[in-house]
Protein backbone atom coordinates (compact mmCIF):
# COMPACT_ATOMS: atom_id res chain seq x y z
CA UNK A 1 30.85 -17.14 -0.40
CA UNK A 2 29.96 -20.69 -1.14
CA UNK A 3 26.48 -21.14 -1.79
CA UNK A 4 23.97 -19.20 -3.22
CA UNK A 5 20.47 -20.54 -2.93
CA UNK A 6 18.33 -19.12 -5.43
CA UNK A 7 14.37 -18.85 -5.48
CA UNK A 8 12.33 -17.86 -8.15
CA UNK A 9 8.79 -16.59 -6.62
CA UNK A 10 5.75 -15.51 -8.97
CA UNK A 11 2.72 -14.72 -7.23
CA UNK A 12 3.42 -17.28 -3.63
CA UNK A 13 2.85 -14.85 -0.85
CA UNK A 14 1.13 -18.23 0.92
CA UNK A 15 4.73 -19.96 0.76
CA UNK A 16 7.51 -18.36 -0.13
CA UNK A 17 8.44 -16.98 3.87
CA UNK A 18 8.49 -20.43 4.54
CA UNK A 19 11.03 -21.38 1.60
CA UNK A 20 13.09 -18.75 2.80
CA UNK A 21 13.02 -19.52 6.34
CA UNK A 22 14.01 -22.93 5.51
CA UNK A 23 17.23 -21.46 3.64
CA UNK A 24 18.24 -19.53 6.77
CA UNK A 25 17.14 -23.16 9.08
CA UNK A 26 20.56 -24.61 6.65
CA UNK A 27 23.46 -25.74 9.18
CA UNK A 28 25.93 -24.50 6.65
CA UNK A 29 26.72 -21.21 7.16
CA UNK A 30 28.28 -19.91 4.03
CA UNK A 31 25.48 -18.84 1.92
CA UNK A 32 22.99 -16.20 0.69
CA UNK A 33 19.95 -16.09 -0.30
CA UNK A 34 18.79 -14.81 -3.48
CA UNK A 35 14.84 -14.16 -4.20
CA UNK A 36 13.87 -13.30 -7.63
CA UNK A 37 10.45 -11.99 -7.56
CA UNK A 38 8.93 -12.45 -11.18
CA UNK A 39 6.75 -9.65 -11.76
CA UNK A 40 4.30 -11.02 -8.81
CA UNK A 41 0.95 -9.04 -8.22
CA UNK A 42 0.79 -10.06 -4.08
CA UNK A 43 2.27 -9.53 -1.13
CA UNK A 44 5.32 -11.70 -2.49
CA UNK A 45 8.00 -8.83 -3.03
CA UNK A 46 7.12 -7.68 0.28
CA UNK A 47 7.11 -10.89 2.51
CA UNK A 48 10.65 -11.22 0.76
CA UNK A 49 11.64 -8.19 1.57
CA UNK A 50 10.81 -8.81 5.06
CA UNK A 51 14.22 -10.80 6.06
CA UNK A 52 17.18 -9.59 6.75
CA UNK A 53 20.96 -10.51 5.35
CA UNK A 54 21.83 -12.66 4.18
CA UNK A 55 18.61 -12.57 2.01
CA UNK A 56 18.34 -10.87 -0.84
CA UNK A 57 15.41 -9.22 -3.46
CA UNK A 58 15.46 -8.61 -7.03
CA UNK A 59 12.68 -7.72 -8.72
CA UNK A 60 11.81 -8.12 -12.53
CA UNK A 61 8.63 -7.83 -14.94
CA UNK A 62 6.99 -10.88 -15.06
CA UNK A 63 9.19 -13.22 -17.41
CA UNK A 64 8.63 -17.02 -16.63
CA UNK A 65 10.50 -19.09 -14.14
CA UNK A 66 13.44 -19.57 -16.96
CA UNK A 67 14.40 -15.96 -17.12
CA UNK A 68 13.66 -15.81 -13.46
CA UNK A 69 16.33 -18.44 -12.52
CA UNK A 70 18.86 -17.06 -14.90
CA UNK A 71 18.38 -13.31 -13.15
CA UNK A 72 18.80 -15.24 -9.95
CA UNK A 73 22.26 -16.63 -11.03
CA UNK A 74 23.63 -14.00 -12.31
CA UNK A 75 22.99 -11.85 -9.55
CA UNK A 76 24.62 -15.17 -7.21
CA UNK A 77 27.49 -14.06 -5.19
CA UNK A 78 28.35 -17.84 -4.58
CA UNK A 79 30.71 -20.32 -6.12
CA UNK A 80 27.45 -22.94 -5.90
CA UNK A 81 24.14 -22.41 -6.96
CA UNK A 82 21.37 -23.87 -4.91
CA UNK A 83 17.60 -23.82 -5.92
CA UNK A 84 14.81 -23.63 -3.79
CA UNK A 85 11.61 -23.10 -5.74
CA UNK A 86 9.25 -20.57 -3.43
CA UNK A 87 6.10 -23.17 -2.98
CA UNK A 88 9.11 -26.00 -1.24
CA UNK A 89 10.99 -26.33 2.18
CA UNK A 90 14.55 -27.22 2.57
CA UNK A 91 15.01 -29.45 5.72
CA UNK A 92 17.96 -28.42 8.61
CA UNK A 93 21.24 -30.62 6.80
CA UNK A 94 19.80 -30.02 2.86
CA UNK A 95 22.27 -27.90 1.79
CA UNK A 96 25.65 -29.35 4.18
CA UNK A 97 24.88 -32.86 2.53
CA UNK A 98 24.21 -31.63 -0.90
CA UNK A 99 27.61 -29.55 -0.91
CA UNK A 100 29.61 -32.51 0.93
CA UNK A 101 27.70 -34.73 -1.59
CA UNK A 102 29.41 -32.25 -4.39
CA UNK A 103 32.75 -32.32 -3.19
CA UNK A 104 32.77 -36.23 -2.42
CA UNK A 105 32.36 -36.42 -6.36
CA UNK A 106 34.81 -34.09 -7.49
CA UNK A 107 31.80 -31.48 -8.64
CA UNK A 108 29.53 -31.73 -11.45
CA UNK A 109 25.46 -31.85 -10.15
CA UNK A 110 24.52 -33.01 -7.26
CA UNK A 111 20.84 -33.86 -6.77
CA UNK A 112 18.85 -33.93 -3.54
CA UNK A 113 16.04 -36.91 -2.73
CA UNK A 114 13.01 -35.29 -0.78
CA UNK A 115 9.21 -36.10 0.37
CA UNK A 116 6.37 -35.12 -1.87
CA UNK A 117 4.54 -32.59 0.24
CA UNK A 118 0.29 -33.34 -0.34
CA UNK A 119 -2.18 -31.19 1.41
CA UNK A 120 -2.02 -33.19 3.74
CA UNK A 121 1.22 -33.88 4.76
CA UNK A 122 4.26 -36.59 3.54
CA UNK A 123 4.12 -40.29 3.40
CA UNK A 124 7.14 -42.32 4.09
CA UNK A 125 6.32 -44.17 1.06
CA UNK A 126 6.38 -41.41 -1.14
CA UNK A 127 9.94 -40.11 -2.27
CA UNK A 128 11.37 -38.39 -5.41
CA UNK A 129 13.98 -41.29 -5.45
CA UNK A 130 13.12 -44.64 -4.74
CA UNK A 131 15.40 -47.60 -5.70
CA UNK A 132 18.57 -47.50 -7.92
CA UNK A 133 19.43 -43.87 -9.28
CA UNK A 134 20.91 -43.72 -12.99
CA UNK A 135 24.83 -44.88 -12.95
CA UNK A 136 26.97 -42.17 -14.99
CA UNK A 137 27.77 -44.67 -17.40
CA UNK A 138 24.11 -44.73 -18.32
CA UNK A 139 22.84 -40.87 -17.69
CA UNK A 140 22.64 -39.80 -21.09
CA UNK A 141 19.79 -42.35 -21.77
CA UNK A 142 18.27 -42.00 -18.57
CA UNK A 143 18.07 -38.29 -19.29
CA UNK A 144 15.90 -38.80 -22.31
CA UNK A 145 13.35 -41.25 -20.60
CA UNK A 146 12.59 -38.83 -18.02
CA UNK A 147 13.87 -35.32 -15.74
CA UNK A 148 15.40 -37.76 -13.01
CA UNK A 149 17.18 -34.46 -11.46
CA UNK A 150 15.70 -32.61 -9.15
CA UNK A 151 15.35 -28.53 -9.06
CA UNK A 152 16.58 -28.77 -5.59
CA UNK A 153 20.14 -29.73 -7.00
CA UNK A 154 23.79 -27.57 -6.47
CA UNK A 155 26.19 -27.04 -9.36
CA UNK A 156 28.44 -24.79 -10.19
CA UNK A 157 27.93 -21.07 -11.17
CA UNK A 158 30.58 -21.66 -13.82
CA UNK A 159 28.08 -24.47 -15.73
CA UNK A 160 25.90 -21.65 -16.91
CA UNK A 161 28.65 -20.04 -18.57
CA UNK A 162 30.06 -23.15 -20.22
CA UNK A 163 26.71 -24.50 -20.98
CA UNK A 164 24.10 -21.69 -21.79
CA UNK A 165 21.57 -20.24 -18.84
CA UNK A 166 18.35 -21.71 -19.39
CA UNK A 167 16.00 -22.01 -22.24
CA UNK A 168 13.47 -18.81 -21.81
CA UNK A 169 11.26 -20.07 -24.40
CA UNK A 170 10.08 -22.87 -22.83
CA UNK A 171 7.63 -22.07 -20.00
CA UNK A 172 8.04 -25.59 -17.93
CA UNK A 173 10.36 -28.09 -18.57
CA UNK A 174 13.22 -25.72 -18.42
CA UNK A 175 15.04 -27.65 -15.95
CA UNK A 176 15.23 -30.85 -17.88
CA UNK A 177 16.24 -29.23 -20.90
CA UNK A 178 19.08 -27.79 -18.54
CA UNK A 179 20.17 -30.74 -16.77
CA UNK A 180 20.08 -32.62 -20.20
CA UNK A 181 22.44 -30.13 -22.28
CA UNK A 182 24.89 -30.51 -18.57
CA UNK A 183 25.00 -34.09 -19.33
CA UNK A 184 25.62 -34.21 -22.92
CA UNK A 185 28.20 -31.78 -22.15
CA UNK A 186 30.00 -34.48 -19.86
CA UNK A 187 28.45 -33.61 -16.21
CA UNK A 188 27.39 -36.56 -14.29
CA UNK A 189 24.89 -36.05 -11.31
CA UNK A 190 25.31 -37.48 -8.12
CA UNK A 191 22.69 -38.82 -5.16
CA UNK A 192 22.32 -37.38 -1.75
CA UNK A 193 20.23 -40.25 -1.24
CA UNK A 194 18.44 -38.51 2.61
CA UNK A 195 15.38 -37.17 2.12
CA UNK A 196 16.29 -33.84 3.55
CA UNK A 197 13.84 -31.16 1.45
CA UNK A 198 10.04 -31.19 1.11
CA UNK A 199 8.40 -30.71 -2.71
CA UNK A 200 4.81 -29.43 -2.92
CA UNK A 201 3.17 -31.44 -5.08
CA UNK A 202 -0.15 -29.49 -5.92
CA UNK A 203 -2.20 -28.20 -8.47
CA UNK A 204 -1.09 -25.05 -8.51
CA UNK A 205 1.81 -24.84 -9.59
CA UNK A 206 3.08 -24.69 -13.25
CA UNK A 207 3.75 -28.46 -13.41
CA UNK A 208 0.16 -29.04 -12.70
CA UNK A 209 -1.00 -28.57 -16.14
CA UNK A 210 -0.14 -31.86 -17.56
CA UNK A 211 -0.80 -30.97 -21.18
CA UNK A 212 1.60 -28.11 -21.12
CA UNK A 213 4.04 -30.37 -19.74
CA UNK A 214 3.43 -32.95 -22.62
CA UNK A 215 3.94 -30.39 -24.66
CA UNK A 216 7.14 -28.59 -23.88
CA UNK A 217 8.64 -32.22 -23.09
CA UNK A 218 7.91 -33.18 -26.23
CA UNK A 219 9.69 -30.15 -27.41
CA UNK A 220 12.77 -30.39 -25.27
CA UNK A 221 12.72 -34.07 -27.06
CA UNK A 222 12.59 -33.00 -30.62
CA UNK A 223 15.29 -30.35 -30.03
CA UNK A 224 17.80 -33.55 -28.80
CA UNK A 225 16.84 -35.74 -31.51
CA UNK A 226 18.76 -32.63 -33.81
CA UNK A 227 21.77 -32.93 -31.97
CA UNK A 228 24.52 -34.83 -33.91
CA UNK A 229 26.68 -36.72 -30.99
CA UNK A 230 23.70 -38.78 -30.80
CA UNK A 231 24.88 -42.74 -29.70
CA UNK A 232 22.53 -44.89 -32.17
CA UNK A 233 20.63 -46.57 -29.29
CA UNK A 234 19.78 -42.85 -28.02
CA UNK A 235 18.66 -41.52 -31.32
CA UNK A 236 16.45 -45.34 -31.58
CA UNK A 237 14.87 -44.43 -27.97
CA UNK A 238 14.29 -40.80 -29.20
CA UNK A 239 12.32 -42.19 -32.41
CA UNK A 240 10.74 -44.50 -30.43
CA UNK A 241 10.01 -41.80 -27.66
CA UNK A 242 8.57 -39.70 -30.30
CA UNK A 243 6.42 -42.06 -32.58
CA UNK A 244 3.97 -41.89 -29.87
CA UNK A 245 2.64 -40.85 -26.59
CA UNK A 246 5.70 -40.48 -23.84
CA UNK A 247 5.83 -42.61 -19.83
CA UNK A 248 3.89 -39.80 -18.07
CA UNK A 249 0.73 -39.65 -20.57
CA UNK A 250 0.58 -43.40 -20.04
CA UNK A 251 1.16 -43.74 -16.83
CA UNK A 252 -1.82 -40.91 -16.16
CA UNK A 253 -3.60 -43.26 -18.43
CA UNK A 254 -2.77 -46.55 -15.97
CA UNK A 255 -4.31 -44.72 -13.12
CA UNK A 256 -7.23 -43.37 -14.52
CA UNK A 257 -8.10 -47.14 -15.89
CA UNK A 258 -6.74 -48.38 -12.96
CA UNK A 259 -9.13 -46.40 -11.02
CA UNK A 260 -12.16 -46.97 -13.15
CA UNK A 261 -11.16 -51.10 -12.42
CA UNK A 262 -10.30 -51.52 -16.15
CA UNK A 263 -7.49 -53.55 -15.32
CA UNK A 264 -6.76 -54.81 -18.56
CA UNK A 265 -5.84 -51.55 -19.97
CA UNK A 266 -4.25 -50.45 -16.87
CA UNK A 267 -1.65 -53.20 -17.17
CA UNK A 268 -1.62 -52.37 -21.03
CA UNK A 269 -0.62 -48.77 -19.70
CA UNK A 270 1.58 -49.01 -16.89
CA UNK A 271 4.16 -52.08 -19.39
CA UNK A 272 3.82 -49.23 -22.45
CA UNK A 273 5.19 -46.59 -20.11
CA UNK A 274 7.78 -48.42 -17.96
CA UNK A 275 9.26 -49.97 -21.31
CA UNK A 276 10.11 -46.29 -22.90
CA UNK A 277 11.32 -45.22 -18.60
CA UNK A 278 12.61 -48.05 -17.25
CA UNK A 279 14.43 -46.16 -14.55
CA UNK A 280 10.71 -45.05 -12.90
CA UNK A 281 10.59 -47.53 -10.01
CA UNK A 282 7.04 -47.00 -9.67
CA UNK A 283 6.18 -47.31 -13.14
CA UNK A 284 8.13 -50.97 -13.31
CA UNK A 285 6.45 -51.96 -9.82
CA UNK A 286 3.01 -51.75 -11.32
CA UNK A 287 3.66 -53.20 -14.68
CA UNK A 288 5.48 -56.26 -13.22
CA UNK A 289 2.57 -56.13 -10.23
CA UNK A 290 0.04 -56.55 -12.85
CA UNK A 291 1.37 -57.86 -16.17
CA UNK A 292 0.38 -61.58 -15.96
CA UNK A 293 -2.94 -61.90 -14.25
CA UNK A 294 -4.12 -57.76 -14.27
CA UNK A 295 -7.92 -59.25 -12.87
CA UNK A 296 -6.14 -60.77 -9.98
CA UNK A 297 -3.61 -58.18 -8.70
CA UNK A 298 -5.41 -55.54 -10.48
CA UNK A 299 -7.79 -54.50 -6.99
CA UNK A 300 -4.65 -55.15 -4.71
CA UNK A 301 -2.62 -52.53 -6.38
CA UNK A 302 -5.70 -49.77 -6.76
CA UNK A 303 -6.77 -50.51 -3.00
CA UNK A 304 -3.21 -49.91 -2.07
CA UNK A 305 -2.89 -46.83 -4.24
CA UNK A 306 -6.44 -45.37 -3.10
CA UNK A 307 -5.42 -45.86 0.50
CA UNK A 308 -1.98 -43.77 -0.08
CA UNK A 309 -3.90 -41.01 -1.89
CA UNK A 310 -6.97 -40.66 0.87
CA UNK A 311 -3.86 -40.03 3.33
CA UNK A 312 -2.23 -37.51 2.13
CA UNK A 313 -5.27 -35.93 0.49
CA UNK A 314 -4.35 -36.46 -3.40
CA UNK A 315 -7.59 -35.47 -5.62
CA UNK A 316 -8.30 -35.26 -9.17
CA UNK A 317 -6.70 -31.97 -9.60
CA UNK A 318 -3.63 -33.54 -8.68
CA UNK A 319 -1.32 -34.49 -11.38
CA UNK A 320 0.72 -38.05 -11.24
């Protein structure tokens, strides 16, 4: 068996027959699919249960998506593992270009683009990767200014064992911390540059709490900053990451002044946080939209914003 697409489901009865019907949609044939249910108290187990082969259900006490993936894994028939978190979709072609995507680069990660999925709907505008994606020459430092892989990536069963399963103590943020110990370990991540899977980008979900985030990125931060095959310009980004706060807290900081028209300090906000993530398109787009004249550009760039966010029916409970 090739691929085994994994999805770790805590409590998602509203989505998760819809992530796994989108795993059986895949035009590649070779696969299972492998549904951890973490300890949920609704209908989850059971709606999982529901399909037939190639789907499968293993059930566990309630443990945190880290131990979750890791029980998915190691119950993986496959060669590849694919992940599918229970709240997404996977479009028809996700996993055939993601696996030729793999073999085109002689293994390691590949990564897939997708849509942000609002409540109400996509916008074309709206990808997970927009613009240039992080050469291999400079993924290591990329890695530490933000997660730029996706959890909808394939890689090898075999990188678990070589690298470590992921981190069970951290409650979010596990993924990052995975993807960066792949690449300090020598992986480089590829592009399948289509956007061919659908993220749900809610408030919900465990990545909605953007303090816990902070927090545990923070963490995963600290731990690299130990690590002693450090280049000198990463461990000078990591002090520098550290000595303050990191690209997301002021980016959420940019909107929220952009949005009360303090333009000043929007501007202030957006060239702080694009300077320590330089490889966030939109993060560059607005400081360089608004660094010399924010009064002047300032209203352009929130009226655009605002219009995007009415559309696809992004609130305040939304986290950017």
């Amino acid at each position: 068996m090739r691929v085994s697409v994994v999805i770790p489901a805590f409590d998602t009865q509203a989505t998760v027959g819809a992530a796994i019907s989108s795993a059986l949609w895949q035009t590649s044939g070779d696969l299972e699919v492998v549904v951890v249910d973490d300890g949920s108290r609704d209908a989850t187990a059971e709606i999982a249960g529901s399909f037939p082969e190639p789907v499968r259900v293993v059930s566990q006490e309630n443990a945190g998506v880290a131990v979750a993936r890791n029980r998915g894994i190691a119950e993986a028939r496959g060669e590849l593992i694919a992940f599918c978190d229970a709240d997404d979709v996977l479009l028809p072609g996700h996993l055939e270009a993601l696996v030729e995507t793999f073999d085109r680069h002689g293994g390691g990660i590949a990564t897939s683009n997708c849509y942000w999925l609002f409540p109400n709907g996509i916008h074309p505008s709206r990808m997970r990767y927009k613009g240039r994606f992080p050469e291999p020459a400079r993924q290591r430092l990329a890695i530490l200014e933000q997660n730029f892989v996706s959890t909808m990536s394939l890689f090898p069963k075999a990188l678990v064992e070589e690298i470590g399963p992921f981190d069970s103590e951290l409650a979010v943020a596990e993924d990052w911390d995975f993807w960066l110990r792949a690449i300090y370990a020598g992986h480089r991540v590829a592009l399948q540059p289509r956007p061919l899977a659908l993220y749900r980008w809610g408030s919900e979900s465990l990545s909605a709490a953007p303090a816990r985030m902070d927090e545990h990125a923070e963490a995963v931060l600290r731990r690299v900053a130990e690590r002693d095959d450090l280049t000198a310009d990463e461990r000078q980004y990591l002090e520098r990451r550290l000595s303050g706060p990191g690209p997301a807290v002021l980016g959420r900081n940019g909107d929220e002044a952009l949005r009360a028209k303090r333009y000043r300090d929007a501007a202030a906000s957006y060239t702080r946080a694009a300077g320590l993530c330089p490889s966030e398109p939109r993060l560059r787009w607005k400081a360089r939209a608004m660094r010399l004249a924010p009064w002047l550009t300032g209203p352009l760039v929130r009226a655009r914003q605002l219009r995007i966010e009415q559309t696809v029916g992004f609130g305040e409970k939304h986290v950017r």
